[in-house]
PDB file of N, CA and C in Angstrom:
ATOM      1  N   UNK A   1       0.843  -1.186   0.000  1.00  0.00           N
ATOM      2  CA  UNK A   1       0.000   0.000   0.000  1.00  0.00           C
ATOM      3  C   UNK A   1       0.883   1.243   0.000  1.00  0.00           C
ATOM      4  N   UNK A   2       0.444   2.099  -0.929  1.00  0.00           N
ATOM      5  CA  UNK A   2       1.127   3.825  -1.013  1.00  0.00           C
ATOM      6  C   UNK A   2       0.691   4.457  -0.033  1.00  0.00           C
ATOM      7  N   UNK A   3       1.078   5.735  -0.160  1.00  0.00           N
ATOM      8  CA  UNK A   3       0.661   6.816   0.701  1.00  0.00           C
ATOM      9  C   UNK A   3      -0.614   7.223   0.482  1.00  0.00           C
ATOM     10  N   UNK A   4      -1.355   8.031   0.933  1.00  0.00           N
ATOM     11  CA  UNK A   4      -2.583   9.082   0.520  1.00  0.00           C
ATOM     12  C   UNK A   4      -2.078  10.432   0.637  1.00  0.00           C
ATOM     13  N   UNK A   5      -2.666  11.321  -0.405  1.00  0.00           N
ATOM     14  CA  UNK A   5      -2.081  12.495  -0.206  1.00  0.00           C
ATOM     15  C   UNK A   5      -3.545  13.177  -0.351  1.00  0.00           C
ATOM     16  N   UNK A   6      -3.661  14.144   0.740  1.00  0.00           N
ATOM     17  CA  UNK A   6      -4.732  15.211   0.832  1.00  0.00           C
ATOM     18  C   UNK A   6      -4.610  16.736   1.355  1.00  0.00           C
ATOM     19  N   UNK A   7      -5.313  17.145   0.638  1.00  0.00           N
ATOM     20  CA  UNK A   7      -4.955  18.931   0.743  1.00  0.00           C
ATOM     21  C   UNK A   7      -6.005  18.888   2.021  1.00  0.00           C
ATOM     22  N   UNK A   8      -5.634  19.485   2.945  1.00  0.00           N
ATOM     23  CA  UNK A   8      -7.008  19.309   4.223  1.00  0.00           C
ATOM     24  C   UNK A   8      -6.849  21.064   4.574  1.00  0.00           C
ATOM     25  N   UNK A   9      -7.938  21.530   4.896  1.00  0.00           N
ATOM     26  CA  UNK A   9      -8.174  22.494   6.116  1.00  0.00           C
ATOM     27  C   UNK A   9      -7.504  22.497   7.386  1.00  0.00           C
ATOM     28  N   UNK A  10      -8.195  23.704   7.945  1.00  0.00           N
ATOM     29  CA  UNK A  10      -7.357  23.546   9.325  1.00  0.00           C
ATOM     30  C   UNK A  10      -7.900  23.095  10.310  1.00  0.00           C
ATOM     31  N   UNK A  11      -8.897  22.306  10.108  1.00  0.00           N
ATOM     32  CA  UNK A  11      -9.372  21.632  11.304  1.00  0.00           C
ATOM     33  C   UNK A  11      -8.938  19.736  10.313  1.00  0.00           C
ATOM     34  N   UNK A  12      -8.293  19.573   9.454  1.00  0.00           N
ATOM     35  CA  UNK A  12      -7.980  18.673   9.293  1.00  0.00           C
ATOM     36  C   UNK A  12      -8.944  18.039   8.273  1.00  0.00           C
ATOM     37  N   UNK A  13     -10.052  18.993   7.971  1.00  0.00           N
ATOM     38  CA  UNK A  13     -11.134  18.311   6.926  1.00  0.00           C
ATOM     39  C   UNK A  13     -10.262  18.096   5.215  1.00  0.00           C
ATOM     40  N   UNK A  14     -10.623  16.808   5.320  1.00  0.00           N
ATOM     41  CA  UNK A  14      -9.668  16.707   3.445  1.00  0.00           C
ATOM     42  C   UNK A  14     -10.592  17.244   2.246  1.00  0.00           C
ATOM     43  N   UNK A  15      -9.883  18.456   1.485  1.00  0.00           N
ATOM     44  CA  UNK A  15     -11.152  18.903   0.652  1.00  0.00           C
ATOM     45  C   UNK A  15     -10.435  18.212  -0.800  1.00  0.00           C
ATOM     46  N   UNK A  16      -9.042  17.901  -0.875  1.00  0.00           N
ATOM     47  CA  UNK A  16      -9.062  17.030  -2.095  1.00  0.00           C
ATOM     48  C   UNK A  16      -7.502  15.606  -1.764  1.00  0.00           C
ATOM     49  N   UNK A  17      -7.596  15.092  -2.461  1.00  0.00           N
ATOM     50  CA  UNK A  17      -7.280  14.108  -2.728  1.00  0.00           C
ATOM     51  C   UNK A  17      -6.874  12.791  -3.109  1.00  0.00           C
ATOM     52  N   UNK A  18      -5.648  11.879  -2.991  1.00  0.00           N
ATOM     53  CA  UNK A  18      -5.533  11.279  -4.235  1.00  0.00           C
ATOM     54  C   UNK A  18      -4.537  10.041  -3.835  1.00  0.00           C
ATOM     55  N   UNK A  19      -4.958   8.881  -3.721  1.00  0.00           N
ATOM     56  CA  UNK A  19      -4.207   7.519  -3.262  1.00  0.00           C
ATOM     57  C   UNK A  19      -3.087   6.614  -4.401  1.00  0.00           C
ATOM     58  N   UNK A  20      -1.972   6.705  -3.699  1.00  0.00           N
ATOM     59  CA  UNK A  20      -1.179   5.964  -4.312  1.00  0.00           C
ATOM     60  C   UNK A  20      -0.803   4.641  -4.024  1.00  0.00           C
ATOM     61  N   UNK A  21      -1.946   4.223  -4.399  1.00  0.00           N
ATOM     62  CA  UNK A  21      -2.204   2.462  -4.190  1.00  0.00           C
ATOM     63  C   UNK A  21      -0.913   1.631  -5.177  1.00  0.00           C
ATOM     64  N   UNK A  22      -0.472   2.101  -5.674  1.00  0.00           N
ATOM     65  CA  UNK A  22       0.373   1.186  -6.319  1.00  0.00           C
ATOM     66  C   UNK A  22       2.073   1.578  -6.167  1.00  0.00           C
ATOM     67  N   UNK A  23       2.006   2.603  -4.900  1.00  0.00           N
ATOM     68  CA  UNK A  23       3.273   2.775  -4.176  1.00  0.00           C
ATOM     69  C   UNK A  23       4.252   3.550  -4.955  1.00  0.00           C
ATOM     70  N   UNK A  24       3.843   4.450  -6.621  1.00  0.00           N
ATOM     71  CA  UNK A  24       4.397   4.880  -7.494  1.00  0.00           C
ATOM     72  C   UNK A  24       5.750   6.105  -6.670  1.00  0.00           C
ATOM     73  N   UNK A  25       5.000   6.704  -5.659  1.00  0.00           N
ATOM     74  CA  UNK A  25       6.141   7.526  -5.111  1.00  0.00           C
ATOM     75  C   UNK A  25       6.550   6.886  -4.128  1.00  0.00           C
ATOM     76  N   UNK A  26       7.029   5.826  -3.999  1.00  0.00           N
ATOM     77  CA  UNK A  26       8.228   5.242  -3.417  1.00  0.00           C
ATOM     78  C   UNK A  26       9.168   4.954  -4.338  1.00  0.00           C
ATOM     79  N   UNK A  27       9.055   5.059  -5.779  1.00  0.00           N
ATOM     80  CA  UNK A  27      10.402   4.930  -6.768  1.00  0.00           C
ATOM     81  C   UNK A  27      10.633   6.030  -6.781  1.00  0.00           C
ATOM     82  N   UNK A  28       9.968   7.039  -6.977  1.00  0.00           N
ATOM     83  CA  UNK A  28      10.072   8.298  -7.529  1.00  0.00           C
ATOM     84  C   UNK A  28      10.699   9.336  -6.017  1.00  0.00           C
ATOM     85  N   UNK A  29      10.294   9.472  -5.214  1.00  0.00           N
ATOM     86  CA  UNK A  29      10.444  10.501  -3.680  1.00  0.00           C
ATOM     87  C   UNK A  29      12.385   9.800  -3.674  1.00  0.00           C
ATOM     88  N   UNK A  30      13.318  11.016  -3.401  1.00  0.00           N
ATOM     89  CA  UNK A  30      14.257  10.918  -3.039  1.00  0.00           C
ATOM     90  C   UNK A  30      14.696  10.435  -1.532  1.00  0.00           C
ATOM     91  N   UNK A  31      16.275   9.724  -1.217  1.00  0.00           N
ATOM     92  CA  UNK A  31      16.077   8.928  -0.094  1.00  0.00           C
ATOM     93  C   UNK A  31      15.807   9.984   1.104  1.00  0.00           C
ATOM     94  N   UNK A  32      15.931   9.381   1.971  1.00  0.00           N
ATOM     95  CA  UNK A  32      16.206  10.559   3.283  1.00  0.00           C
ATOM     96  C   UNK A  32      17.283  11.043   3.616  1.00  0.00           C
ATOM     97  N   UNK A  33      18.002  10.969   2.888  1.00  0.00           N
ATOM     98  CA  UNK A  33      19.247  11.489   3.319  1.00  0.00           C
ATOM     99  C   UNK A  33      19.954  12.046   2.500  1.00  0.00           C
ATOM    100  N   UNK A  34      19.098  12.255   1.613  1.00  0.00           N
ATOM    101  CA  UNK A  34      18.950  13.125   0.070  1.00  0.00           C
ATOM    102  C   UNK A  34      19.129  14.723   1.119  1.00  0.00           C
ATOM    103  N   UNK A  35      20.423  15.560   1.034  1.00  0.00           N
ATOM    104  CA  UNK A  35      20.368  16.907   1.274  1.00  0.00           C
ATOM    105  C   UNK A  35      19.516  17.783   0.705  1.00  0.00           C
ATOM    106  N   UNK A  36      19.304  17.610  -0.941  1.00  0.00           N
ATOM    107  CA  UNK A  36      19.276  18.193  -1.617  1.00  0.00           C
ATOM    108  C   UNK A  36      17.654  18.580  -1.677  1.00  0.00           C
ATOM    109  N   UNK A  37      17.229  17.805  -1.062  1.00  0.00           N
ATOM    110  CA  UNK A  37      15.429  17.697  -1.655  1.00  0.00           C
ATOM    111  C   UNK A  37      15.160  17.135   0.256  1.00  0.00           C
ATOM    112  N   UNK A  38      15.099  18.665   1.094  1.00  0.00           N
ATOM    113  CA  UNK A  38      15.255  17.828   2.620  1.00  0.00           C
ATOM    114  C   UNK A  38      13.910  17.317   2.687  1.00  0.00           C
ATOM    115  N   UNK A  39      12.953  18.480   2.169  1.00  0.00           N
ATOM    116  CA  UNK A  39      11.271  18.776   2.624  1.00  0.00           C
ATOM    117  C   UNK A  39      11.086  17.375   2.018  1.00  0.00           C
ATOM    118  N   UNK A  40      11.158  16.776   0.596  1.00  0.00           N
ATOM    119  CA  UNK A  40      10.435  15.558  -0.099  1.00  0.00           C
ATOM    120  C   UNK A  40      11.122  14.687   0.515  1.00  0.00           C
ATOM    121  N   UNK A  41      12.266  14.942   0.644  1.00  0.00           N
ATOM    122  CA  UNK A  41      13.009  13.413   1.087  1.00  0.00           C
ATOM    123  C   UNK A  41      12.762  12.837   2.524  1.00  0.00           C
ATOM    124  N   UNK A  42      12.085  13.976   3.193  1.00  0.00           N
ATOM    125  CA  UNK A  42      11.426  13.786   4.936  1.00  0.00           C
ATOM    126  C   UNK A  42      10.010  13.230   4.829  1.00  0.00           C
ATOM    127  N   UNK A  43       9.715  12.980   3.440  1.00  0.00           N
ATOM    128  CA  UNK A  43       8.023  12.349   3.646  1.00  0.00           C
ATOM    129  C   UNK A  43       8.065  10.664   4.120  1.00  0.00           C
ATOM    130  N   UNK A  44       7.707  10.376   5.095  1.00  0.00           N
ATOM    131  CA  UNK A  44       7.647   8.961   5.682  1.00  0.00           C
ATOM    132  C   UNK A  44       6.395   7.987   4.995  1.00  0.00           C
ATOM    133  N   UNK A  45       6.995   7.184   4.374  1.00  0.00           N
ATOM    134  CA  UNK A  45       5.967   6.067   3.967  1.00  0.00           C
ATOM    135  C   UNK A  45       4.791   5.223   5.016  1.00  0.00           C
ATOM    136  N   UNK A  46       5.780   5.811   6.002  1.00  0.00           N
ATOM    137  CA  UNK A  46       4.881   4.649   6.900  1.00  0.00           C
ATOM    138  C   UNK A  46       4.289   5.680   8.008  1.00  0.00           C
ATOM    139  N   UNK A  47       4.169   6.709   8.075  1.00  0.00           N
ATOM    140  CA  UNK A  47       3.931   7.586   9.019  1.00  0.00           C
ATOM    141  C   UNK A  47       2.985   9.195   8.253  1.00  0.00           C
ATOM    142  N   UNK A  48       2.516   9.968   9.017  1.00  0.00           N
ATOM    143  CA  UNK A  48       1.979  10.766   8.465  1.00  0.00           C
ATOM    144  C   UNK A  48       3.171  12.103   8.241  1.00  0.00           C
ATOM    145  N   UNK A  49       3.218  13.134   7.368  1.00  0.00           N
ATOM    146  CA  UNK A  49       3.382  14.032   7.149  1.00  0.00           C
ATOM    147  C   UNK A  49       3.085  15.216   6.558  1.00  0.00           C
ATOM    148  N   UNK A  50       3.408  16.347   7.085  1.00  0.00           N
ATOM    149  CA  UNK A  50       2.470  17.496   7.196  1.00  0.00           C
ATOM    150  C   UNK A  50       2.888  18.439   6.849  1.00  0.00           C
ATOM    151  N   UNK A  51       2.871  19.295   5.712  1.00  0.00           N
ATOM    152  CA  UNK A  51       3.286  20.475   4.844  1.00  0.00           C
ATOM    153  C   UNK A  51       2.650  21.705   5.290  1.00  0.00           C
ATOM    154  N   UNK A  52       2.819  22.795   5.672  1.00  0.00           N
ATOM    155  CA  UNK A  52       1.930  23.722   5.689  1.00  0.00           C
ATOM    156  C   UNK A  52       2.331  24.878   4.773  1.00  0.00           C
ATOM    157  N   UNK A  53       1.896  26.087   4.472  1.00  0.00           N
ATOM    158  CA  UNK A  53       1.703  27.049   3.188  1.00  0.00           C
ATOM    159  C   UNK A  53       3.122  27.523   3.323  1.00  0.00           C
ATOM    160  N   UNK A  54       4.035  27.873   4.309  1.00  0.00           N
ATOM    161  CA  UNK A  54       5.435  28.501   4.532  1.00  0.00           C
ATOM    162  C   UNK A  54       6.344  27.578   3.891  1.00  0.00           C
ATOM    163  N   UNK A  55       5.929  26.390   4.008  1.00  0.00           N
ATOM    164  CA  UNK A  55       6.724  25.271   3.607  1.00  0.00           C
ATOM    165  C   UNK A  55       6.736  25.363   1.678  1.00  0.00           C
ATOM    166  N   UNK A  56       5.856  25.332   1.279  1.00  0.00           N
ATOM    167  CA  UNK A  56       5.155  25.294  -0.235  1.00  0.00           C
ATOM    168  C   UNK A  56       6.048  25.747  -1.306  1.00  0.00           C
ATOM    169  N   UNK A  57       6.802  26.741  -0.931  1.00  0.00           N
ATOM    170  CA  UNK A  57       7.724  27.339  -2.183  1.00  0.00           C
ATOM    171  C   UNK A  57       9.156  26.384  -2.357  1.00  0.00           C
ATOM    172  N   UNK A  58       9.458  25.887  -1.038  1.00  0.00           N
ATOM    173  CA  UNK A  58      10.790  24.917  -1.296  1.00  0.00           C
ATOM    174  C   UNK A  58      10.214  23.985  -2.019  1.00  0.00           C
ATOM    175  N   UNK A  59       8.903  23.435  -1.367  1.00  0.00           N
ATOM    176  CA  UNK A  59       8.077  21.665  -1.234  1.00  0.00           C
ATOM    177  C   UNK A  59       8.085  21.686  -2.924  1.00  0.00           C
ATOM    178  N   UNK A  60       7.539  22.820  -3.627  1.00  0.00           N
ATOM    179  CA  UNK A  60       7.372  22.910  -4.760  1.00  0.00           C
ATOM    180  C   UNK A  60       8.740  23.029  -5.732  1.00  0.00           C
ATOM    181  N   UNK A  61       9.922  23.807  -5.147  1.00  0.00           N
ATOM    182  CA  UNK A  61      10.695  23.535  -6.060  1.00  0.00           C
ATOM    183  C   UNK A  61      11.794  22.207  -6.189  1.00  0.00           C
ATOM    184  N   UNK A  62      11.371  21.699  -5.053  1.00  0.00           N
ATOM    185  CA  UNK A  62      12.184  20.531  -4.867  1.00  0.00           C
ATOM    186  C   UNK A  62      11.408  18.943  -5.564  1.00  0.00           C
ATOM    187  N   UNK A  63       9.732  19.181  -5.765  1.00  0.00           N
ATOM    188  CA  UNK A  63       8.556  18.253  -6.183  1.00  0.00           C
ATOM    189  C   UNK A  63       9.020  18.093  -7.543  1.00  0.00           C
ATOM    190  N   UNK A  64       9.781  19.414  -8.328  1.00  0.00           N
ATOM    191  CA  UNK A  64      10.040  19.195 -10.141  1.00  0.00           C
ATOM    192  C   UNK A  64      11.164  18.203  -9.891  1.00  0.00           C
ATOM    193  N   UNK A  65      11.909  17.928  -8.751  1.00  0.00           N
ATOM    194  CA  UNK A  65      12.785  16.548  -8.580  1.00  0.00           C
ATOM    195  C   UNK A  65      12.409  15.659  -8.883  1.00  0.00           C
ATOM    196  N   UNK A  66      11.217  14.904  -8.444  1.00  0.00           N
ATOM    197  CA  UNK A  66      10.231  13.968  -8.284  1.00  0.00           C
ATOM    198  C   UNK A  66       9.338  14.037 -10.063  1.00  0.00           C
ATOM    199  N   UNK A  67       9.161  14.973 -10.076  1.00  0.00           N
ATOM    200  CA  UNK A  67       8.426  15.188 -11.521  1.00  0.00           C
ATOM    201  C   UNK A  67       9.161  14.579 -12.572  1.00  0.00           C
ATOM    202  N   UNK A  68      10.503  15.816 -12.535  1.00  0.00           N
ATOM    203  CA  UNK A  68      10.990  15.103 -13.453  1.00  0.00           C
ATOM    204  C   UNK A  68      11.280  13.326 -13.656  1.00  0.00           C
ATOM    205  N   UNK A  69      11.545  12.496 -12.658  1.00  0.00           N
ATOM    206  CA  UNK A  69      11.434  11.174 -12.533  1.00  0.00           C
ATOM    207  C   UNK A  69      10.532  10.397 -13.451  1.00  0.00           C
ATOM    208  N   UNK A  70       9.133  11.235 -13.191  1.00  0.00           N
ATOM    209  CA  UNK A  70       8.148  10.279 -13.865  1.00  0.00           C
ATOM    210  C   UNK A  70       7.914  10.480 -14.921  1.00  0.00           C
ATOM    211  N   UNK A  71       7.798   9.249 -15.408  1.00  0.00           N
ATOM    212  CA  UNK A  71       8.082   8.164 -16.778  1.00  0.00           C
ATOM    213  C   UNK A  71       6.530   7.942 -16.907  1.00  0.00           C
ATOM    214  N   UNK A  72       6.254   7.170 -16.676  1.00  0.00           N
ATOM    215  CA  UNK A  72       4.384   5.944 -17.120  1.00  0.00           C
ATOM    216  C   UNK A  72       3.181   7.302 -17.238  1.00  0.00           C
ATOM    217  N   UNK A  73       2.386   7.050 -17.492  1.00  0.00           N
ATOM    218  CA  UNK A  73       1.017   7.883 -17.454  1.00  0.00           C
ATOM    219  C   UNK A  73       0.439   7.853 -15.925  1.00  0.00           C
ATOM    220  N   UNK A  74       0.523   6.863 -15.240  1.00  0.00           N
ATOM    221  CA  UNK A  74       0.233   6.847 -13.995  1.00  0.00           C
ATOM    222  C   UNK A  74       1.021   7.697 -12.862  1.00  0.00           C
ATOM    223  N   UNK A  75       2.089   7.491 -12.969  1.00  0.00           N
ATOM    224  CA  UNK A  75       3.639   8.619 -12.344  1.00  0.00           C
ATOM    225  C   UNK A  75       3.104  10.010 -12.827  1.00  0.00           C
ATOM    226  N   UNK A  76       2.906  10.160 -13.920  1.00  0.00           N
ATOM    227  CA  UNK A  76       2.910  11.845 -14.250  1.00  0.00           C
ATOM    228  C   UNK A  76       1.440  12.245 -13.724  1.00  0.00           C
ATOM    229  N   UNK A  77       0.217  11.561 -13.686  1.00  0.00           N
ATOM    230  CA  UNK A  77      -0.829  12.038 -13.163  1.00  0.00           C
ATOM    231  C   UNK A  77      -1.025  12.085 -11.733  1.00  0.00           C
ATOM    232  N   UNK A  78      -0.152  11.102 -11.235  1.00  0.00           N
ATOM    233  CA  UNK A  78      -0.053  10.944  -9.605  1.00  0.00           C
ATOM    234  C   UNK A  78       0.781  12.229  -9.285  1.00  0.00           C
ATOM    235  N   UNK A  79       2.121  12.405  -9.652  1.00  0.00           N
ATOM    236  CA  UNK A  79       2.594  13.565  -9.207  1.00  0.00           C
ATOM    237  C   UNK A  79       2.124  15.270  -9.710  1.00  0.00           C
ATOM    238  N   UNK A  80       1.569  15.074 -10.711  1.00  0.00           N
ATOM    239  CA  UNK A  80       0.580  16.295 -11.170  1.00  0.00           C
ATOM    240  C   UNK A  80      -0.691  16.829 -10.247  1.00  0.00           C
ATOM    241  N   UNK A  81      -1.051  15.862 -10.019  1.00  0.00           N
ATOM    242  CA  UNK A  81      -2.082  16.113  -8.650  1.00  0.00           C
ATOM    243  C   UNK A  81      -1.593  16.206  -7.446  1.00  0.00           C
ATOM    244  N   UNK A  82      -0.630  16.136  -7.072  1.00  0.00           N
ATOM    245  CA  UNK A  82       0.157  16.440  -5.795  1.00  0.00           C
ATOM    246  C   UNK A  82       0.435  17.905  -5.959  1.00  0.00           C
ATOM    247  N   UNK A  83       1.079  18.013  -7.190  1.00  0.00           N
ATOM    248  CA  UNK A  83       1.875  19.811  -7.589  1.00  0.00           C
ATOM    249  C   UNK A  83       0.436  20.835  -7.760  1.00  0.00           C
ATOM    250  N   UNK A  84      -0.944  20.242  -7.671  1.00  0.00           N
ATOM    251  CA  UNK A  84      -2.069  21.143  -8.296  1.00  0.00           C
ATOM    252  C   UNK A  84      -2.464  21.076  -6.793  1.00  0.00           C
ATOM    253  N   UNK A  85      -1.937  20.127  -5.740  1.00  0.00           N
ATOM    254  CA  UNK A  85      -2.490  20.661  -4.359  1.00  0.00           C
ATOM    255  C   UNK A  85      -1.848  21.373  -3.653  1.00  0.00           C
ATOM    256  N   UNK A  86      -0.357  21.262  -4.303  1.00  0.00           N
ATOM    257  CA  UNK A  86       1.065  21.991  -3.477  1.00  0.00           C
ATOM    258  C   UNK A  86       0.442  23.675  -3.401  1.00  0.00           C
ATOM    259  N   UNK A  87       0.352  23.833  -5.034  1.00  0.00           N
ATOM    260  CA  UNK A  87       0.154  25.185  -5.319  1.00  0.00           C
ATOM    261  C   UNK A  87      -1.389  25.932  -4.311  1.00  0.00           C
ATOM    262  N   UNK A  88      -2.409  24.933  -4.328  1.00  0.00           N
ATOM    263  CA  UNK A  88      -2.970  25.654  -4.149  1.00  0.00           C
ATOM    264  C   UNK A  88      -2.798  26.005  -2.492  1.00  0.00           C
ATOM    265  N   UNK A  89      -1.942  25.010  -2.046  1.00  0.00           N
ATOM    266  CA  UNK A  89      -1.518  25.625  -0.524  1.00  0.00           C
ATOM    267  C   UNK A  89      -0.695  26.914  -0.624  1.00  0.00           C
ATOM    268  N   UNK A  90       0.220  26.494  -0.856  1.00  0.00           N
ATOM    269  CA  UNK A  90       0.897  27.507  -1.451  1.00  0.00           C
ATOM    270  C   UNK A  90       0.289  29.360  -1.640  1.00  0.00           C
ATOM    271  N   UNK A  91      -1.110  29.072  -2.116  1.00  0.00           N
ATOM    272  CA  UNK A  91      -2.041  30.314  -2.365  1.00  0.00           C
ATOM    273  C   UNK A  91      -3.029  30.801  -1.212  1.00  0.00           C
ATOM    274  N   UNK A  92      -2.640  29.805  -0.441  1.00  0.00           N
ATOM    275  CA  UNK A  92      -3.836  29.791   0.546  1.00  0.00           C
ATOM    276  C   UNK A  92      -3.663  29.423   1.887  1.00  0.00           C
ATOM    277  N   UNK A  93      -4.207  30.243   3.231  1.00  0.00           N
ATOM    278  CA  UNK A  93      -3.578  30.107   4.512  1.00  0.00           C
ATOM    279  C   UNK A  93      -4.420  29.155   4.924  1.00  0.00           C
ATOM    280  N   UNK A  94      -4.127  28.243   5.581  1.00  0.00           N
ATOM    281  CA  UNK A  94      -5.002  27.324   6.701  1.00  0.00           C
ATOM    282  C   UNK A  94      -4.894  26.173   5.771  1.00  0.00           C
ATOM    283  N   UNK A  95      -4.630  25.921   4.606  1.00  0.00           N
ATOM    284  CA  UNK A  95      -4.687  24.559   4.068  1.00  0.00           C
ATOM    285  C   UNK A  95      -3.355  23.673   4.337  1.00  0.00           C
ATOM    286  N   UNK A  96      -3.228  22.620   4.593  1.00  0.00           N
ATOM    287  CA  UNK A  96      -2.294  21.876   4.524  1.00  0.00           C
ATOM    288  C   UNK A  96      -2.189  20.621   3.386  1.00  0.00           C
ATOM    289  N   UNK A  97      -0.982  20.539   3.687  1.00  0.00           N
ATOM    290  CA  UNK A  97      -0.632  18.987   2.596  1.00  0.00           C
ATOM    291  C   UNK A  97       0.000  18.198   3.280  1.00  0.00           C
ATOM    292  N   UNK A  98      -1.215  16.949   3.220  1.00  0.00           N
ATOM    293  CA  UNK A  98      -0.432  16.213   4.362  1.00  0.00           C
ATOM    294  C   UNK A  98      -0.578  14.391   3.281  1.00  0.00           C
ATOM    295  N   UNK A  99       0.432  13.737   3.716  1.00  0.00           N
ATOM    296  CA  UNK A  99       1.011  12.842   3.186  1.00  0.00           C
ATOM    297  C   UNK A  99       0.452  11.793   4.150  1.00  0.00           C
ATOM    298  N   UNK A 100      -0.534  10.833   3.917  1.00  0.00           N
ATOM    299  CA  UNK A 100      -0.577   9.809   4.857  1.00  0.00           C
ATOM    300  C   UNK A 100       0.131   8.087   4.799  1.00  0.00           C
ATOM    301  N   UNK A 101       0.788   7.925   5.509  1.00  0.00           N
ATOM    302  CA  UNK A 101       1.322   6.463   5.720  1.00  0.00           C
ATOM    303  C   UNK A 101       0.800   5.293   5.584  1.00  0.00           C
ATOM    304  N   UNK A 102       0.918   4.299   5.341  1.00  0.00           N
ATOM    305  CA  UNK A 102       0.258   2.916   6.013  1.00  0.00           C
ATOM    306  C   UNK A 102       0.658   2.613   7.203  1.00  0.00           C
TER     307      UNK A 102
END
């Protein structure tokens, strides 16, 4: 099982979202110990993690890491919908992006 990724409010309500049942960003997400990409490379597979709008301008320039990676039609739509929730945090106070674990 993949992660879930959901853009939530600030009381934690998920207003969008998008499951990576077939674990596509575990090839693609850099390791943890990747310097270079700290914010993506700190997302835990097995645990939750939590982006908020201050975060968004690195999260985003470090995500074209990850982008660029994907190859298949499934990779580019999975990480395209991640970058269309980044942004809209990014635009907007109280939303978060949070990454859920198995």
């Amino acid at each position: 099982m993949g992660l879930e990724i959901e853009l939530q409010d600030e009381r934690g309500g998920p207003l969008e979202s998008i499951s990576d049942r077939q674990n596509l960003l575990g090839r693609l997400l850099p390791p943890n110990s990747d310097e270079s990409c700290l914010l993506v490379a700190s997302i835990d597979p097995y645990g939750d993690t939590v982006f908020n709008r201050i975060q968004m301008e690195r999260f985003l320039r470090e995500w074209r890491v990850v982008s660029a990676k994907a190859q298949s039609p499934g990779e580019r739509t999975l990480v395209a919908a991640i970058e269309s929730m980044a942004v809209r945090c990014n635009n907007s106070v109280h939303l978060y992006l949070k990454f859920i674990g198995d």
